[in-house]
C-alpha atoms as a PDB file:
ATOM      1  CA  UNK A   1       0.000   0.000   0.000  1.00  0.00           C
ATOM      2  CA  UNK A   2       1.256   3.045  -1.151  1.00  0.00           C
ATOM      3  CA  UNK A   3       1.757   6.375   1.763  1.00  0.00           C
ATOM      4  CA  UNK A   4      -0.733   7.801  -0.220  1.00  0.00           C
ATOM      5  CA  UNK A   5      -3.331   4.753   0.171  1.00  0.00           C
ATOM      6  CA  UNK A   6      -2.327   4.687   4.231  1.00  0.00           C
ATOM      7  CA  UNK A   7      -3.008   8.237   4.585  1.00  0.00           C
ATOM      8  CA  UNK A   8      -6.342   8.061   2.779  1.00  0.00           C
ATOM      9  CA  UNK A   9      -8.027   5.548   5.041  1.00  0.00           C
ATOM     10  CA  UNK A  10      -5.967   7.527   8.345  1.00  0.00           C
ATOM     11  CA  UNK A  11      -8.118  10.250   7.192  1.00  0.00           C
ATOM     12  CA  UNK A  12     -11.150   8.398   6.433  1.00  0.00           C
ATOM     13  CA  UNK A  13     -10.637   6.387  10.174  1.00  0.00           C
ATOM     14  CA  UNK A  14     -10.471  10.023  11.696  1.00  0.00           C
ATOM     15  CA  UNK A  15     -13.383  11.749  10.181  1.00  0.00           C
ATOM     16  CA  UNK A  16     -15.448   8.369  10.875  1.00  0.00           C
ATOM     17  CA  UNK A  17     -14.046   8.927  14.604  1.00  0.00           C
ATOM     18  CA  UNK A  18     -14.989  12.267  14.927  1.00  0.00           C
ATOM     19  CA  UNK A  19     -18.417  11.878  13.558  1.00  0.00           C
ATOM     20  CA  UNK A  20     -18.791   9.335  15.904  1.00  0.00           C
ATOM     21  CA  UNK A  21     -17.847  11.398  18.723  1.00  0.00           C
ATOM     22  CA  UNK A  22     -20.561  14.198  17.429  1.00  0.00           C
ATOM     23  CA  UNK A  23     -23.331  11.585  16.984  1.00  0.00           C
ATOM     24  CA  UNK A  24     -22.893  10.586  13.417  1.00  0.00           C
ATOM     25  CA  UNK A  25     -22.397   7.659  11.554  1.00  0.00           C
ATOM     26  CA  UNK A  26     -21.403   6.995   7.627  1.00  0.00           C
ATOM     27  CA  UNK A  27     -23.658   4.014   8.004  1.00  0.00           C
ATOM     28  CA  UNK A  28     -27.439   4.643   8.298  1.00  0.00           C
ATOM     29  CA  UNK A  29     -29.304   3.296  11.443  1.00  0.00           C
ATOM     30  CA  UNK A  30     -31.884   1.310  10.272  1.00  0.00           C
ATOM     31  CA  UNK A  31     -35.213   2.257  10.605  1.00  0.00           C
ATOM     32  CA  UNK A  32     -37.382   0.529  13.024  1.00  0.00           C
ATOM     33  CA  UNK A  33     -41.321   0.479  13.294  1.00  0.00           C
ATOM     34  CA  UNK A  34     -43.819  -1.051  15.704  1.00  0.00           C
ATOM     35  CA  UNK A  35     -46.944  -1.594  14.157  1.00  0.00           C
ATOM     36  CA  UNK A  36     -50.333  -3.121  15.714  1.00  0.00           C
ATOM     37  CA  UNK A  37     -52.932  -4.700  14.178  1.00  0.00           C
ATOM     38  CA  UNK A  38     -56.327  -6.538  14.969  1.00  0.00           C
ATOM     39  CA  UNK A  39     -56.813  -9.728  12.727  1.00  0.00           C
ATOM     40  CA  UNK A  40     -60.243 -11.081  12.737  1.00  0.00           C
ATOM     41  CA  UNK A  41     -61.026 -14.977  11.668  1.00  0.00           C
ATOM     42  CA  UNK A  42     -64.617 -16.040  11.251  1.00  0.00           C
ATOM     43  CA  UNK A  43     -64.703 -19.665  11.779  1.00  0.00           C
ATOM     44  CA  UNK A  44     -68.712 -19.819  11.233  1.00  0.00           C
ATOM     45  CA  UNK A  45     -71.371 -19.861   8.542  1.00  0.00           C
ATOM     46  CA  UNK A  46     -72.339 -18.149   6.033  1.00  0.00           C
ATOM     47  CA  UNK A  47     -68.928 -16.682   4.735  1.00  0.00           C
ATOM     48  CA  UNK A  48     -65.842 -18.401   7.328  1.00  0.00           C
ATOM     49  CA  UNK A  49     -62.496 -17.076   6.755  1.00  0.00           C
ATOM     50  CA  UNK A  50     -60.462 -20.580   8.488  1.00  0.00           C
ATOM     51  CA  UNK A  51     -61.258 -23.924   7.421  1.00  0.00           C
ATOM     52  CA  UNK A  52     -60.035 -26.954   7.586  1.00  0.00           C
ATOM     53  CA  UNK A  53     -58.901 -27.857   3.887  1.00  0.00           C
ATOM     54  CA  UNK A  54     -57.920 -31.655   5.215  1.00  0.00           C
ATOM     55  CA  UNK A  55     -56.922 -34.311   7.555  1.00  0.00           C
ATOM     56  CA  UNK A  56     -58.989 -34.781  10.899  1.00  0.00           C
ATOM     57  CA  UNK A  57     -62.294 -32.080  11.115  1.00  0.00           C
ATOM     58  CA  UNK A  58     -61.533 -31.515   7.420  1.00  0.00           C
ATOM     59  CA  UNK A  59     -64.914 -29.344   6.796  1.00  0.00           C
ATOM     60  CA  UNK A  60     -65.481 -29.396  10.645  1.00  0.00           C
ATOM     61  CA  UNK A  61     -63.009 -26.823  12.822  1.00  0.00           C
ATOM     62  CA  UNK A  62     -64.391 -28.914  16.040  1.00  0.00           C
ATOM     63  CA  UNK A  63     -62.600 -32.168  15.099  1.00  0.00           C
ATOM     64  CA  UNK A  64     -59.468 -30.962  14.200  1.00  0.00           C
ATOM     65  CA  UNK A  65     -56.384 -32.600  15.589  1.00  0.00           C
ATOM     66  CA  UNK A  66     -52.573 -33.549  14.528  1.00  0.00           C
ATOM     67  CA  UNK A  67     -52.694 -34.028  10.807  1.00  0.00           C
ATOM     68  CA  UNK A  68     -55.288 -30.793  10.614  1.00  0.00           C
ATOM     69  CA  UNK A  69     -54.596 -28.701   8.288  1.00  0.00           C
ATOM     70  CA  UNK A  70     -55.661 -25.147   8.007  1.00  0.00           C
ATOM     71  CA  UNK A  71     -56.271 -22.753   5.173  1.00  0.00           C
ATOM     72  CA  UNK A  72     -57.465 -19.191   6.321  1.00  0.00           C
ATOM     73  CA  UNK A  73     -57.979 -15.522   4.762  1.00  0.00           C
ATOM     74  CA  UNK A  74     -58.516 -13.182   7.757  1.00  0.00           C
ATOM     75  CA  UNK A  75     -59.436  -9.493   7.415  1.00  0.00           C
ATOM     76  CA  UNK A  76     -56.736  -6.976   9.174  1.00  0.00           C
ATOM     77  CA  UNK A  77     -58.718  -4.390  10.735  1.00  0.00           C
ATOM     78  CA  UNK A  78     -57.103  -1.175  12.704  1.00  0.00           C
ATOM     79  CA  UNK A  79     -58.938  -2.204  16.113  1.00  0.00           C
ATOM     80  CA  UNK A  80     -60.358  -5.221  17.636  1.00  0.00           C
ATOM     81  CA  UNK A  81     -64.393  -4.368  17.045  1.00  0.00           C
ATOM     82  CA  UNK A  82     -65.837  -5.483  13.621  1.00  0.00           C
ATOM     83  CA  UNK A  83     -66.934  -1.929  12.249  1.00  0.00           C
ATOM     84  CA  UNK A  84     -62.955  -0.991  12.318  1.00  0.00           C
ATOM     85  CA  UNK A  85     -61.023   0.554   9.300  1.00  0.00           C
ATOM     86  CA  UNK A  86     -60.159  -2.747   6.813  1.00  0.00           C
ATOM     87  CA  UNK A  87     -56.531  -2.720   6.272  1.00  0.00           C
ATOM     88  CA  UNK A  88     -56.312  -5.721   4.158  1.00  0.00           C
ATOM     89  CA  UNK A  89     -56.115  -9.496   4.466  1.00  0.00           C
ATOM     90  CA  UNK A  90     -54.067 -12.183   6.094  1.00  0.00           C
ATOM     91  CA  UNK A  91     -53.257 -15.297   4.117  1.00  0.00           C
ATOM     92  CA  UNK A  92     -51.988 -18.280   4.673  1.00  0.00           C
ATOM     93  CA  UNK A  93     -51.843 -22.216   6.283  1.00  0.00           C
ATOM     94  CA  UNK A  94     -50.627 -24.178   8.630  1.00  0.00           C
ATOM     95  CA  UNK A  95     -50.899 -28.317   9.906  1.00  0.00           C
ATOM     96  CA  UNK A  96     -51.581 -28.968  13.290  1.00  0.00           C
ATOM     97  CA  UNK A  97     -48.043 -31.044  14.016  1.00  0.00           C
ATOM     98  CA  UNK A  98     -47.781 -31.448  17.631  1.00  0.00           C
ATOM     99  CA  UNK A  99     -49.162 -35.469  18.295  1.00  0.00           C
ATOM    100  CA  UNK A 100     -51.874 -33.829  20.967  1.00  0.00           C
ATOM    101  CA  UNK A 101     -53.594 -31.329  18.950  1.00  0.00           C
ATOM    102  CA  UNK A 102     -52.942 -28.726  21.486  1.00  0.00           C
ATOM    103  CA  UNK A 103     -50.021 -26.294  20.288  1.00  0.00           C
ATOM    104  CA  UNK A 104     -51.999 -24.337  17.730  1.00  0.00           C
ATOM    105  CA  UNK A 105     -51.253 -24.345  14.464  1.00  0.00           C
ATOM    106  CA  UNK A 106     -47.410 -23.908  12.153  1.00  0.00           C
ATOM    107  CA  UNK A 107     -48.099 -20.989  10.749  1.00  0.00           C
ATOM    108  CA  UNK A 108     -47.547 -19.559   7.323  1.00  0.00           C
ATOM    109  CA  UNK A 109     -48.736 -16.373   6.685  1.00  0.00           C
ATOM    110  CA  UNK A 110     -48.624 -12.694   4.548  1.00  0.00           C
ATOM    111  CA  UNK A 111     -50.276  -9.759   5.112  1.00  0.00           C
ATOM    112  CA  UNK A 112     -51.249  -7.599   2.265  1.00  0.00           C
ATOM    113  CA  UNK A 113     -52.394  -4.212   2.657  1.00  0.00           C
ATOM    114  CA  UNK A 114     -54.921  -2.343   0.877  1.00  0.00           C
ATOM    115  CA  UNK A 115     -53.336   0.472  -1.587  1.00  0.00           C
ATOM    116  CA  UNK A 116     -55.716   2.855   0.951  1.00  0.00           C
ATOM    117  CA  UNK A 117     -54.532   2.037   3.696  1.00  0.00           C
ATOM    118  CA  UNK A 118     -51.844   3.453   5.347  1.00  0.00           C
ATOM    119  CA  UNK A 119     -49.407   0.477   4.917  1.00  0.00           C
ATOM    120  CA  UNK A 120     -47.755  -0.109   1.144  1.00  0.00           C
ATOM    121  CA  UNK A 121     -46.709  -3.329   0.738  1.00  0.00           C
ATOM    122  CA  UNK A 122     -46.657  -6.732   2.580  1.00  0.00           C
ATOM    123  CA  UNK A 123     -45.214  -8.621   5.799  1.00  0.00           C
ATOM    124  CA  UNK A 124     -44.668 -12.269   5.533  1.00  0.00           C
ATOM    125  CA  UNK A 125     -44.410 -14.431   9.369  1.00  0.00           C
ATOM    126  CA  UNK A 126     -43.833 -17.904  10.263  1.00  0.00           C
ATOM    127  CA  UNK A 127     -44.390 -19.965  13.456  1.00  0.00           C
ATOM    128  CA  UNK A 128     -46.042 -21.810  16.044  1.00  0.00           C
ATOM    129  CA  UNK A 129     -49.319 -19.728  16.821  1.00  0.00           C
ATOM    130  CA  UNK A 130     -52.317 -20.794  19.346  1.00  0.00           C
ATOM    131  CA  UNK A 131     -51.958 -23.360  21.951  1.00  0.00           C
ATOM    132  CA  UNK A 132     -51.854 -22.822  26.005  1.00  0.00           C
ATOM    133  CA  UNK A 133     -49.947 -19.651  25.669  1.00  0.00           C
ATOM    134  CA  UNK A 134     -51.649 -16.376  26.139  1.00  0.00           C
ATOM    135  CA  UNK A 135     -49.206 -14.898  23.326  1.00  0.00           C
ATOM    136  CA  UNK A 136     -46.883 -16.267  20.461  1.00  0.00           C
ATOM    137  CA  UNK A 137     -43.917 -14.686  19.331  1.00  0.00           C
ATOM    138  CA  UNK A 138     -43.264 -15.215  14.997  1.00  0.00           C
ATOM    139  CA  UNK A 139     -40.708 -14.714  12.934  1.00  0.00           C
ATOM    140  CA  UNK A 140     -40.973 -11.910  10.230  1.00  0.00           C
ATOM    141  CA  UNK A 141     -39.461 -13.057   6.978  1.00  0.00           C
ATOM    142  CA  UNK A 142     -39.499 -10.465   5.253  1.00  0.00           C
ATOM    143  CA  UNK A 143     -41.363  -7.820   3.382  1.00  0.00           C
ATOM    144  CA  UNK A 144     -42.136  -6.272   0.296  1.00  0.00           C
ATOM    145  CA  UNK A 145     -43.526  -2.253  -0.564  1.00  0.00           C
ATOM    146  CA  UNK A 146     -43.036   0.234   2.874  1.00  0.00           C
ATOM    147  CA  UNK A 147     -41.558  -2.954   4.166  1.00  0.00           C
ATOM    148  CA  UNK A 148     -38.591  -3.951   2.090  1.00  0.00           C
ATOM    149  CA  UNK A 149     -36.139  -5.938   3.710  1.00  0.00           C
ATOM    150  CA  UNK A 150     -37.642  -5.959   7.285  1.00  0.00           C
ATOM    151  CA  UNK A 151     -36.878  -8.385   9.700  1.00  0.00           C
ATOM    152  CA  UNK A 152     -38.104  -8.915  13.447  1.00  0.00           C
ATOM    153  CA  UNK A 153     -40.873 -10.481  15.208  1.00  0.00           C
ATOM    154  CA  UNK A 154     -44.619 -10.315  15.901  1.00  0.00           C
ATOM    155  CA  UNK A 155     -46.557 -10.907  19.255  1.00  0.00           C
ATOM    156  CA  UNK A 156     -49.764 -12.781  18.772  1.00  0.00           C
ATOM    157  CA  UNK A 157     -52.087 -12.166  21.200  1.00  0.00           C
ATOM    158  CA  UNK A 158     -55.728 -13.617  21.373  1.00  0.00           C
ATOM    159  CA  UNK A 159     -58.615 -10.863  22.395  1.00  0.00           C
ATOM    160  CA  UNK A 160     -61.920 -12.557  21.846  1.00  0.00           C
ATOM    161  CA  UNK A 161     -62.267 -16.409  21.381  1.00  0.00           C
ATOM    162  CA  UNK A 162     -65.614 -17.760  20.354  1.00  0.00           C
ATOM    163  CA  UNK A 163     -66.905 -20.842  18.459  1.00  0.00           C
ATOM    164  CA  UNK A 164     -67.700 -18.540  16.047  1.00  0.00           C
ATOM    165  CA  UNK A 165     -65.046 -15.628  15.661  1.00  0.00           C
ATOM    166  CA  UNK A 166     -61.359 -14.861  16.878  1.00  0.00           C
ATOM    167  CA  UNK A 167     -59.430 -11.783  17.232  1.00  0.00           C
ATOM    168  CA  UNK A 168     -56.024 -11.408  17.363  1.00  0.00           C
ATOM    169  CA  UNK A 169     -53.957  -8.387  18.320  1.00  0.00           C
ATOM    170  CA  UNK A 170     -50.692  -8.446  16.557  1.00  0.00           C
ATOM    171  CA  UNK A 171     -47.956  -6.429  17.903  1.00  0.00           C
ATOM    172  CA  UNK A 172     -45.319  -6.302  14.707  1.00  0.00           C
ATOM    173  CA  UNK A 173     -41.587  -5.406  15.716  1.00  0.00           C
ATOM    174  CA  UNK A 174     -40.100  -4.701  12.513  1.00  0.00           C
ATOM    175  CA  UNK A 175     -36.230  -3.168  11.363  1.00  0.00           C
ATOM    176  CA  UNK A 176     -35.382  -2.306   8.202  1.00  0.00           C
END
């Protein structure tokens, strides 16, 4: 390396220093966001938004067991009560997979947003969700749109359990 080459990155070390020192950084932080949002699944007639698409309880969500497996596509509303602003939908499946039944569901989902709402884009998640614990933690893949590259983790929390309807409050972590 020529003296010329050494002095460059001294001087590039320095200033990166000194920035440093004032609160700066050559390399953006990355942008974080916390997002919550209600999801609502109708599991009764006329128009159900889970089913089970085969194995045990196929076409009958009280028989389901290990082997289930679910297809669902959930409204995301902005609050837990029905008349709430429609954000978009939640997508995906999941097989029951624990031998007892009793873990909830492997869970493969997206979220897409409407182009009105305030979102642009989508979030994908996987991971165990329901079971005995009050709230699930899942892993965001990744995203497309507002949410390009984001990684982190949702919170899954159940609000309202009926035979008929669920709500879920999802608290979204999300860097990018």
């Amino acid at each position: 390396m020529s003296n010329q080459q050494v002095g460059a990155v001294a001087l590039v070390a320095l200033a990166s220093w000194a920035l440093a020192k004032l609160g700066y950084s050559l390399v953006a932080a990355p942008k974080e966001s916390r997002l919550t949002l209600h999801v609502h699944e109708i599991r009764g007639p006329p128009k159900p938004t889970l089913i089970a698409a085969a194995g045990p309880g196929a076409n009958d969500l009280t028989k389901i067991g290990f082997g289930s497996f679910l297809v669902f596509d959930n409204e995301i509303k902005d609050g837990p009560d029905r008349g709430s602003a429609l954000l978009g939908r939640e997508r995906g499946y999941g097989p029951i997979s624990d031998l007892k039944g009793e873990q909830g569901i492997q869970l493969t989902s997206t979220m897409f947003f409407n182009p009105q709402s305030r979102y642009n884009g989508t979030l994908s998640f996987h991971g165990n969700v329901g079971g005995p614990n009050p709230i699930t933690e899942l892993l965001v893949l990744g995203g497309t749109g507002d949410f390009r590259g984001a990684k982190g983790y949702a919170l899954v929390e159940t609000l309202k359990a009926t035979p008929l309807e669920v709500v879920f409050r999802w608290s979204i972590y999300l860097s990018y």
